[in-house]
PDB file of N, CA and C in Angstrom:
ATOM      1  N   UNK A   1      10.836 -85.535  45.401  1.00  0.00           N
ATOM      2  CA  UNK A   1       9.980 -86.383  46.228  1.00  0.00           C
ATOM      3  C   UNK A   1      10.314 -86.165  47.693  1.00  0.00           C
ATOM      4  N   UNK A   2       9.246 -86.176  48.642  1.00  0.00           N
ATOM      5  CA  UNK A   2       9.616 -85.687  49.626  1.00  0.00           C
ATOM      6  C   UNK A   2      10.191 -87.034  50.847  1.00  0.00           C
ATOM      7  N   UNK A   3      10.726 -86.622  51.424  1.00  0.00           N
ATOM      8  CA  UNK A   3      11.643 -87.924  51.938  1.00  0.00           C
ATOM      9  C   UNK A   3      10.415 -88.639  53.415  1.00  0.00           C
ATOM     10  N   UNK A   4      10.873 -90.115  52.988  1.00  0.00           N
ATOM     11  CA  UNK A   4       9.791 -90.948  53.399  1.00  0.00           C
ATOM     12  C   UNK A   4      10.485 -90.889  55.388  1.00  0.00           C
ATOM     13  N   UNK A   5      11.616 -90.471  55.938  1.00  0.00           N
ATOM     14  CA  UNK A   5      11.630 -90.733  57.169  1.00  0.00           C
ATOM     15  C   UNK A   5      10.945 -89.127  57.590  1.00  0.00           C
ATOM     16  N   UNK A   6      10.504 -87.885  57.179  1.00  0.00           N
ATOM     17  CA  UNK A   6       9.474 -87.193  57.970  1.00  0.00           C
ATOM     18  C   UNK A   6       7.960 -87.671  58.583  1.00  0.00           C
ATOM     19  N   UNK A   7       7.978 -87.065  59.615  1.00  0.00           N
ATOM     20  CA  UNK A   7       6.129 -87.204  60.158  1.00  0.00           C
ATOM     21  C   UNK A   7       5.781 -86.045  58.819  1.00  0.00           C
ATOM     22  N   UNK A   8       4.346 -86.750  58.759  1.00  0.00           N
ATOM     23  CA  UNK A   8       3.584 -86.603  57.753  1.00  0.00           C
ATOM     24  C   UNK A   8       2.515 -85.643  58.493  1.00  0.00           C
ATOM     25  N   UNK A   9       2.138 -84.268  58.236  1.00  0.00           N
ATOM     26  CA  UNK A   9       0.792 -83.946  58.351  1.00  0.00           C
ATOM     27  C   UNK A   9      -0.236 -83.535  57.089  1.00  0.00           C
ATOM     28  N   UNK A  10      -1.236 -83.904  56.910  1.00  0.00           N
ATOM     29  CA  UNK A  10      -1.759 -83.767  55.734  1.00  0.00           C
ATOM     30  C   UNK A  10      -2.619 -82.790  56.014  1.00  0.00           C
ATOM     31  N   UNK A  11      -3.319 -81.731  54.902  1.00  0.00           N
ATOM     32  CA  UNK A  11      -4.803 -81.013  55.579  1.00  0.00           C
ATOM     33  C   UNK A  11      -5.548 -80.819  54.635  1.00  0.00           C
ATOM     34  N   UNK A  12      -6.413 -81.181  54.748  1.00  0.00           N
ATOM     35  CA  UNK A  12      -7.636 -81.642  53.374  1.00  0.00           C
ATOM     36  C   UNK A  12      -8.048 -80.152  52.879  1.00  0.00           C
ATOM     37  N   UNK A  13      -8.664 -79.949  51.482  1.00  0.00           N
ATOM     38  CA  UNK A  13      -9.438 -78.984  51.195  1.00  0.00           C
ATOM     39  C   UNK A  13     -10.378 -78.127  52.637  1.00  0.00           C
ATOM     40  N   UNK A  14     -11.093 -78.995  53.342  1.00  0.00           N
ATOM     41  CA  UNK A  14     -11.985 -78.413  53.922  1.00  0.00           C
ATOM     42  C   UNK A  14     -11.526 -77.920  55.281  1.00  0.00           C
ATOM     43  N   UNK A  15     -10.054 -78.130  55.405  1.00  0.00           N
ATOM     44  CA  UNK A  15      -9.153 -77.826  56.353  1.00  0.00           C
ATOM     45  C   UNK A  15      -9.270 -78.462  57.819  1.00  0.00           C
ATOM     46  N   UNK A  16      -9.823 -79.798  57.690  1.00  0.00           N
ATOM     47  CA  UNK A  16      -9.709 -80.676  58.388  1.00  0.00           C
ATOM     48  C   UNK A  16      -7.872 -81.516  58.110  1.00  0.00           C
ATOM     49  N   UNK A  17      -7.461 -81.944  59.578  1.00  0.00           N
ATOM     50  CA  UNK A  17      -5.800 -82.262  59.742  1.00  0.00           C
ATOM     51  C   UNK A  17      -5.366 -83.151  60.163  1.00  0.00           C
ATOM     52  N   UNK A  18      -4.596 -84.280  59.300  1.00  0.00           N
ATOM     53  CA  UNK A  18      -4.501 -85.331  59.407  1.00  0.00           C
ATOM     54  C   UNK A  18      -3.302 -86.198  60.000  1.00  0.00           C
ATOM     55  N   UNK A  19      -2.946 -86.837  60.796  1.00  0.00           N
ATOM     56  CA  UNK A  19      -1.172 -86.978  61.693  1.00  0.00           C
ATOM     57  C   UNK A  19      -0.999 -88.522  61.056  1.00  0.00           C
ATOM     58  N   UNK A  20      -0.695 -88.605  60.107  1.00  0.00           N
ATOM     59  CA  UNK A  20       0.393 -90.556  59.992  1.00  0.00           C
ATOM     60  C   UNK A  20      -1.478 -90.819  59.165  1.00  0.00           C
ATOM     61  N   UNK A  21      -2.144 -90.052  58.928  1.00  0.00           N
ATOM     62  CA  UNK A  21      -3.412 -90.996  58.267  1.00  0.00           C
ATOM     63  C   UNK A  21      -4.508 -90.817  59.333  1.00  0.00           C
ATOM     64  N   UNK A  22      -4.416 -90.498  60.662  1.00  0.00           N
ATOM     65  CA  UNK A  22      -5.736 -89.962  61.644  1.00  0.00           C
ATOM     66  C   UNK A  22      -5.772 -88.424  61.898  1.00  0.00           C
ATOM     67  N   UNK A  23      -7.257 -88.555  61.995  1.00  0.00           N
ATOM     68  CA  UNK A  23      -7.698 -87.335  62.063  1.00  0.00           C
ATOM     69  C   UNK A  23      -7.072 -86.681  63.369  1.00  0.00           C
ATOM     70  N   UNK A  24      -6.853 -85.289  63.451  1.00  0.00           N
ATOM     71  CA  UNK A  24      -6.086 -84.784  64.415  1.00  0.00           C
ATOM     72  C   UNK A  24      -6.974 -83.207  64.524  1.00  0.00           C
ATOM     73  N   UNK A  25      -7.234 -83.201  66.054  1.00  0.00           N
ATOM     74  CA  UNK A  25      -7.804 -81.991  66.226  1.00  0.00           C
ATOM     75  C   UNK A  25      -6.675 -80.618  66.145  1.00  0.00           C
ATOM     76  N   UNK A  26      -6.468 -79.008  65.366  1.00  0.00           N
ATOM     77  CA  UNK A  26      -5.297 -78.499  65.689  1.00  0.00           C
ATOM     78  C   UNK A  26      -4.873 -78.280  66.874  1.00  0.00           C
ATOM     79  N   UNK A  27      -5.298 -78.308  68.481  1.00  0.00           N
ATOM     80  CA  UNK A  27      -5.207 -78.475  68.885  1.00  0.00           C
ATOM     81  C   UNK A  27      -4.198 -79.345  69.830  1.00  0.00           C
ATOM     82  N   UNK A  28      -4.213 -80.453  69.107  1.00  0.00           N
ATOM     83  CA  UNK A  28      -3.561 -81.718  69.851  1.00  0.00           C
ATOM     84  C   UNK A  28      -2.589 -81.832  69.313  1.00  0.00           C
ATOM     85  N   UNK A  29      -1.869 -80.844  68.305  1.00  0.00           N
ATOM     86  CA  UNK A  29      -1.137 -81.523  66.978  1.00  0.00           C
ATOM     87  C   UNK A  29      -0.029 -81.340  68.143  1.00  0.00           C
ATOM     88  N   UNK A  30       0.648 -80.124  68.685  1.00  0.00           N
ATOM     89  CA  UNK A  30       1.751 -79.877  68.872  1.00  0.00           C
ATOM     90  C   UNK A  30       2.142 -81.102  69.661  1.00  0.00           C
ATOM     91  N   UNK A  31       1.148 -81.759  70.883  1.00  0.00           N
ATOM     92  CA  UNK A  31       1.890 -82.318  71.853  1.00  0.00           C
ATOM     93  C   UNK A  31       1.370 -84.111  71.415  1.00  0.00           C
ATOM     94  N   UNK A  32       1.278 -84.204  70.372  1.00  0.00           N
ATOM     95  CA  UNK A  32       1.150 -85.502  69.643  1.00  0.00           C
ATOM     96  C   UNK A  32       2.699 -85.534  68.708  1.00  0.00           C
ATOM     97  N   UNK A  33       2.786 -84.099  68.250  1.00  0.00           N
ATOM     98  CA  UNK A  33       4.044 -84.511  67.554  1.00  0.00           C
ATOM     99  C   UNK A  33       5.825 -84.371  68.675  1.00  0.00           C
ATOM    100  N   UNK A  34       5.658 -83.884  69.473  1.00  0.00           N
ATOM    101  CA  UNK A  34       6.301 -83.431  70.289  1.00  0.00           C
ATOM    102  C   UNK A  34       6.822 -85.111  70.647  1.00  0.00           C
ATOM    103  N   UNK A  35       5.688 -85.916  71.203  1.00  0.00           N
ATOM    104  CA  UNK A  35       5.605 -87.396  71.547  1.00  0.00           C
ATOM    105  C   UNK A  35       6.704 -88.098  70.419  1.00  0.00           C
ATOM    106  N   UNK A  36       6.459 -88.272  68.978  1.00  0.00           N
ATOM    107  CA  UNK A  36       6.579 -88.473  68.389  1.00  0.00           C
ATOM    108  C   UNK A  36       7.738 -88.181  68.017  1.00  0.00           C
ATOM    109  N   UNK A  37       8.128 -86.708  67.691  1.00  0.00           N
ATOM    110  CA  UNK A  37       9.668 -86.559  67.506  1.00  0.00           C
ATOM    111  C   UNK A  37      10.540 -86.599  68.430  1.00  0.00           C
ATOM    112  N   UNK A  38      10.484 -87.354  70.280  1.00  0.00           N
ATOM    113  CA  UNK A  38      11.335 -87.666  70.712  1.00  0.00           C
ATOM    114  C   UNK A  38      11.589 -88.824  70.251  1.00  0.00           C
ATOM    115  N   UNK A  39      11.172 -89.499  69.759  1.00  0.00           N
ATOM    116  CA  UNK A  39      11.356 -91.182  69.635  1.00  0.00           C
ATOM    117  C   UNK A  39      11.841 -90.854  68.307  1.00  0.00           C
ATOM    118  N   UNK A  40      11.738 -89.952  67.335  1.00  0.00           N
ATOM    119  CA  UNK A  40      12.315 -90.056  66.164  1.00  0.00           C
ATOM    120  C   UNK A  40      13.628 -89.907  65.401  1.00  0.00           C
ATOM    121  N   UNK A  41      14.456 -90.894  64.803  1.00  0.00           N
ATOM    122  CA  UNK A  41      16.096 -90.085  64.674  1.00  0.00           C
ATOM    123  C   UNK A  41      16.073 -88.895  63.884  1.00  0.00           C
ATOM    124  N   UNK A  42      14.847 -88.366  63.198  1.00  0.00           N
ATOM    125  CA  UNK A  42      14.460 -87.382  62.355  1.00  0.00           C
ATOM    126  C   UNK A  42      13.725 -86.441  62.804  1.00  0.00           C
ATOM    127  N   UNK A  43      13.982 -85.042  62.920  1.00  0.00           N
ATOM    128  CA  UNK A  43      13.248 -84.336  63.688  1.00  0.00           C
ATOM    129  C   UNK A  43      12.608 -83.321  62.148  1.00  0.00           C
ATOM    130  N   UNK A  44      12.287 -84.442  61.214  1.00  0.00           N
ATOM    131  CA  UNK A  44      11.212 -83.103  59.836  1.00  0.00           C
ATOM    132  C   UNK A  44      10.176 -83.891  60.397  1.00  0.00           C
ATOM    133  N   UNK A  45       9.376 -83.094  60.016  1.00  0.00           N
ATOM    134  CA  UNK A  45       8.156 -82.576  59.949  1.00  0.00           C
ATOM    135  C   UNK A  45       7.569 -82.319  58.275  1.00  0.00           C
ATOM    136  N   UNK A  46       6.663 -82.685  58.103  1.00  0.00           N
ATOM    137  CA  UNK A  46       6.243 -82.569  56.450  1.00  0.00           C
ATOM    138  C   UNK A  46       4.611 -82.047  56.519  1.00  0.00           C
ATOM    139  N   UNK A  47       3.955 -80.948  55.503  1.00  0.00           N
ATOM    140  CA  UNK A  47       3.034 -81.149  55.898  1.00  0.00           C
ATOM    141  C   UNK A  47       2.392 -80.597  54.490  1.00  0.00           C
ATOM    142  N   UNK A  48       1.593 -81.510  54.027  1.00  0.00           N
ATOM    143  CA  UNK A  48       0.879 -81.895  53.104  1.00  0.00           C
ATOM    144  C   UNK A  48      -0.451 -81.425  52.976  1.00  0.00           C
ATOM    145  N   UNK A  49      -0.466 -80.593  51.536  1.00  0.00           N
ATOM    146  CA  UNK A  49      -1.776 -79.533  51.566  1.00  0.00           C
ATOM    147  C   UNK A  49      -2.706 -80.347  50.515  1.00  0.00           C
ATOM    148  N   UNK A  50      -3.732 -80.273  50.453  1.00  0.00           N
ATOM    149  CA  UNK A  50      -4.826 -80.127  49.453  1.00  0.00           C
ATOM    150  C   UNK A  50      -4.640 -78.684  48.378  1.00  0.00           C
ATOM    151  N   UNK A  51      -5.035 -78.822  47.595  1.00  0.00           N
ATOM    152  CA  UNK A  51      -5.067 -77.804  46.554  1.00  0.00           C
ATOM    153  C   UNK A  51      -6.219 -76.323  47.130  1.00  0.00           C
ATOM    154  N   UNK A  52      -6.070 -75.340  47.381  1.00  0.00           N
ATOM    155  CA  UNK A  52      -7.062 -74.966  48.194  1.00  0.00           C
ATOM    156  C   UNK A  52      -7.427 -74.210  49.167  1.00  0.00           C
ATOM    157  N   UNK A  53      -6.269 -75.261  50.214  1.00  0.00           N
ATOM    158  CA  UNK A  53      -6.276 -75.242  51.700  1.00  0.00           C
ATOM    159  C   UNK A  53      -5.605 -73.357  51.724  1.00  0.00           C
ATOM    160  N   UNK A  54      -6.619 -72.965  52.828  1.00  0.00           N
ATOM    161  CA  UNK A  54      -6.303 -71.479  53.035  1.00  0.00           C
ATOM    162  C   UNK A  54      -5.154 -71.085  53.727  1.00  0.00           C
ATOM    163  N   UNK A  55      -4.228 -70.454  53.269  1.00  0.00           N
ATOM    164  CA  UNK A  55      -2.929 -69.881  54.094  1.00  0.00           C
ATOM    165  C   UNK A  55      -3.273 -69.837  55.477  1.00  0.00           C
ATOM    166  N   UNK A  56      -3.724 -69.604  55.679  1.00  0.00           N
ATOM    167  CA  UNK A  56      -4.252 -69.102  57.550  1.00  0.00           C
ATOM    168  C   UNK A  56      -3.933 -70.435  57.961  1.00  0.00           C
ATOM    169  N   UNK A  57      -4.706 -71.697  57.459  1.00  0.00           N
ATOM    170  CA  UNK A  57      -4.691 -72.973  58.059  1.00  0.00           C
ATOM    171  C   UNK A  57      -3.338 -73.264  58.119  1.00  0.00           C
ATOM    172  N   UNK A  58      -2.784 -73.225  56.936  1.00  0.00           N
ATOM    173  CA  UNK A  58      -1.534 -74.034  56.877  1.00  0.00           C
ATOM    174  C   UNK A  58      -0.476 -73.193  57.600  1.00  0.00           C
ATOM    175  N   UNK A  59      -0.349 -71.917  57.771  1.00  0.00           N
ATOM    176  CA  UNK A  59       0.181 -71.533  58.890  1.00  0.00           C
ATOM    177  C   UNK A  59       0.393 -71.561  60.501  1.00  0.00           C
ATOM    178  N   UNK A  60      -1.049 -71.762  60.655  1.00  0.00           N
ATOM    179  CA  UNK A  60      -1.080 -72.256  61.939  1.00  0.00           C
ATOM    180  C   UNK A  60      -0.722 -73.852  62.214  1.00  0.00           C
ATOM    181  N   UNK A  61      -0.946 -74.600  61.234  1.00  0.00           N
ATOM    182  CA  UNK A  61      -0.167 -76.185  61.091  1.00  0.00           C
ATOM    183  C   UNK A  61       1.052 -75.963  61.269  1.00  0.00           C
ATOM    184  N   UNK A  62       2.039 -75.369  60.426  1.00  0.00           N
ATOM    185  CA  UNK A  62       3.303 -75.004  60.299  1.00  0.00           C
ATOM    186  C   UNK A  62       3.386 -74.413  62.078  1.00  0.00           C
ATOM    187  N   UNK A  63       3.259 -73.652  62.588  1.00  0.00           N
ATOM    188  CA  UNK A  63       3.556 -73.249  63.682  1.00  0.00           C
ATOM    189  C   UNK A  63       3.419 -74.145  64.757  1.00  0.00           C
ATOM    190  N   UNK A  64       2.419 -75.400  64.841  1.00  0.00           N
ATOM    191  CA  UNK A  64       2.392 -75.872  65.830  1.00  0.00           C
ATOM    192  C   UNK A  64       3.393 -76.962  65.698  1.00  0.00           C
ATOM    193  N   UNK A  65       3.865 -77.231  64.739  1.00  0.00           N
ATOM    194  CA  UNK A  65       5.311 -78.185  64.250  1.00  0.00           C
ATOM    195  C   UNK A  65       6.304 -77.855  64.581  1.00  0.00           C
ATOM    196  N   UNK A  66       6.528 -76.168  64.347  1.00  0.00           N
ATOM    197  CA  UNK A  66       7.822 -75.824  64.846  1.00  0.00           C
ATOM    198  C   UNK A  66       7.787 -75.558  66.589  1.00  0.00           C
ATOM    199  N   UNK A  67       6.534 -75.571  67.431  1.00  0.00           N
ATOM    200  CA  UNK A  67       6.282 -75.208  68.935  1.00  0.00           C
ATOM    201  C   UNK A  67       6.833 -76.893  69.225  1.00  0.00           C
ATOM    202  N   UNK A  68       6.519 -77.812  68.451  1.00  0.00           N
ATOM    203  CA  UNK A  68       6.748 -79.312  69.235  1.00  0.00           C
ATOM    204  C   UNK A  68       8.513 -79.518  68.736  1.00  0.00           C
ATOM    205  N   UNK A  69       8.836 -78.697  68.281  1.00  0.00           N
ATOM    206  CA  UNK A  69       9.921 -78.812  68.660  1.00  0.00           C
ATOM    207  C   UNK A  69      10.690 -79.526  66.950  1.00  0.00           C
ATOM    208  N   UNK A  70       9.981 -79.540  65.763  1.00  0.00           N
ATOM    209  CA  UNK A  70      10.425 -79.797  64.564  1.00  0.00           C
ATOM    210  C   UNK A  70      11.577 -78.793  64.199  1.00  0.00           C
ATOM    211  N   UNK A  71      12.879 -79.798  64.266  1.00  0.00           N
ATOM    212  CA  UNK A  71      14.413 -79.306  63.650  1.00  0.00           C
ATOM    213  C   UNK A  71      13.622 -78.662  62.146  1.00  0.00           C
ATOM    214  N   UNK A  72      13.022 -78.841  61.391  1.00  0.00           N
ATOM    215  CA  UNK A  72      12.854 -78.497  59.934  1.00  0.00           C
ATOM    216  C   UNK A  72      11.408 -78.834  59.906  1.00  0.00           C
ATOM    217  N   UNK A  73      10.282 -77.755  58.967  1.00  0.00           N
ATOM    218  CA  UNK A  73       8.889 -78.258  58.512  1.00  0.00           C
ATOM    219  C   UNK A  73       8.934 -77.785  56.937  1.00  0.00           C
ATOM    220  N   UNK A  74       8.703 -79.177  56.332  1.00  0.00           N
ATOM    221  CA  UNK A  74       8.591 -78.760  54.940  1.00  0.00           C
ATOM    222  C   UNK A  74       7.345 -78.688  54.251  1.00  0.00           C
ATOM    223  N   UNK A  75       6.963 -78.238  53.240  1.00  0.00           N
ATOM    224  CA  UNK A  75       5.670 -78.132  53.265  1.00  0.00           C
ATOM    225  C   UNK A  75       5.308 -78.285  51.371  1.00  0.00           C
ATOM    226  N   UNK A  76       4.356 -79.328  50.718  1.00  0.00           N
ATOM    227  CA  UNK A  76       4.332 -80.010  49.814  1.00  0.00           C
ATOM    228  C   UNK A  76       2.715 -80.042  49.548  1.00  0.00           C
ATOM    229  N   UNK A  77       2.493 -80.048  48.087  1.00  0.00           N
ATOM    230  CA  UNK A  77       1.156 -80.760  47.308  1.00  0.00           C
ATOM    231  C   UNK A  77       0.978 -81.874  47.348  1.00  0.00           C
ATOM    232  N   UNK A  78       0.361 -82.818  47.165  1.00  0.00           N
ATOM    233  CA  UNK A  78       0.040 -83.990  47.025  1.00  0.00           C
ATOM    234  C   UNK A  78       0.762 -84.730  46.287  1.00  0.00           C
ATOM    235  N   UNK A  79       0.411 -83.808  44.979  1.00  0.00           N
ATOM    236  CA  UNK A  79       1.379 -84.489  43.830  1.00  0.00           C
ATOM    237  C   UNK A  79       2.806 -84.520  44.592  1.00  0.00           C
ATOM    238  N   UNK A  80       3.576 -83.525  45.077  1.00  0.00           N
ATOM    239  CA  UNK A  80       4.613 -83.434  45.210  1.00  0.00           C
ATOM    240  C   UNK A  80       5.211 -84.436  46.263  1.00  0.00           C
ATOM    241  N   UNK A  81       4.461 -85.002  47.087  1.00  0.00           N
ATOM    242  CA  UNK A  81       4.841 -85.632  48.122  1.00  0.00           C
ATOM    243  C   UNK A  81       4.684 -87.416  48.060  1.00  0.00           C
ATOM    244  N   UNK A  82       3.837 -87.199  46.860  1.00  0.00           N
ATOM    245  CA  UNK A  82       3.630 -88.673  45.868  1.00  0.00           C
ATOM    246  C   UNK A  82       3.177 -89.525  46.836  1.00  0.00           C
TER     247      UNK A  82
END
């Protein structure tokens, strides 16, 4: 189970990307999470696929996690992240 103190990014089938439950342009992700993991004692990053979702997407998710500065990005199914 994946541990409940990471930021959460989710990315739907249709590869639309989701930050804590809002929609997030890829764009904005890095310097929304950047915000976010200064204030955090946890610097993971988690990011949560749809069944689907095309490598390309979730790579470029993954990359803008590790640009804001994520100590660790782990990366999980739905099921897996429960």
């Amino acid at each position: 189970t994946a541990s409940s103190k990471a930021i959460r990014l989710f990315i739907d089938r249709s590869g639309d990307t989701y930050l804590d439950g809002e929609p997030i342009r890829l764009w904005l992700i890095q310097s929304k999470l950047r915000d976010l993991l200064n204030n955090a004692s946890s610097k993971v990053v988690l990011v949560v696929t749809d069944e689907g979702v095309p490598a390309g997407r979730l790579v470029e998710v993954v990359d803008q996690a590790r640009l804001a500065g994520a100590e660790r990005v782990g990366i999980a199914t739905k099921k897996e992240a429960g």
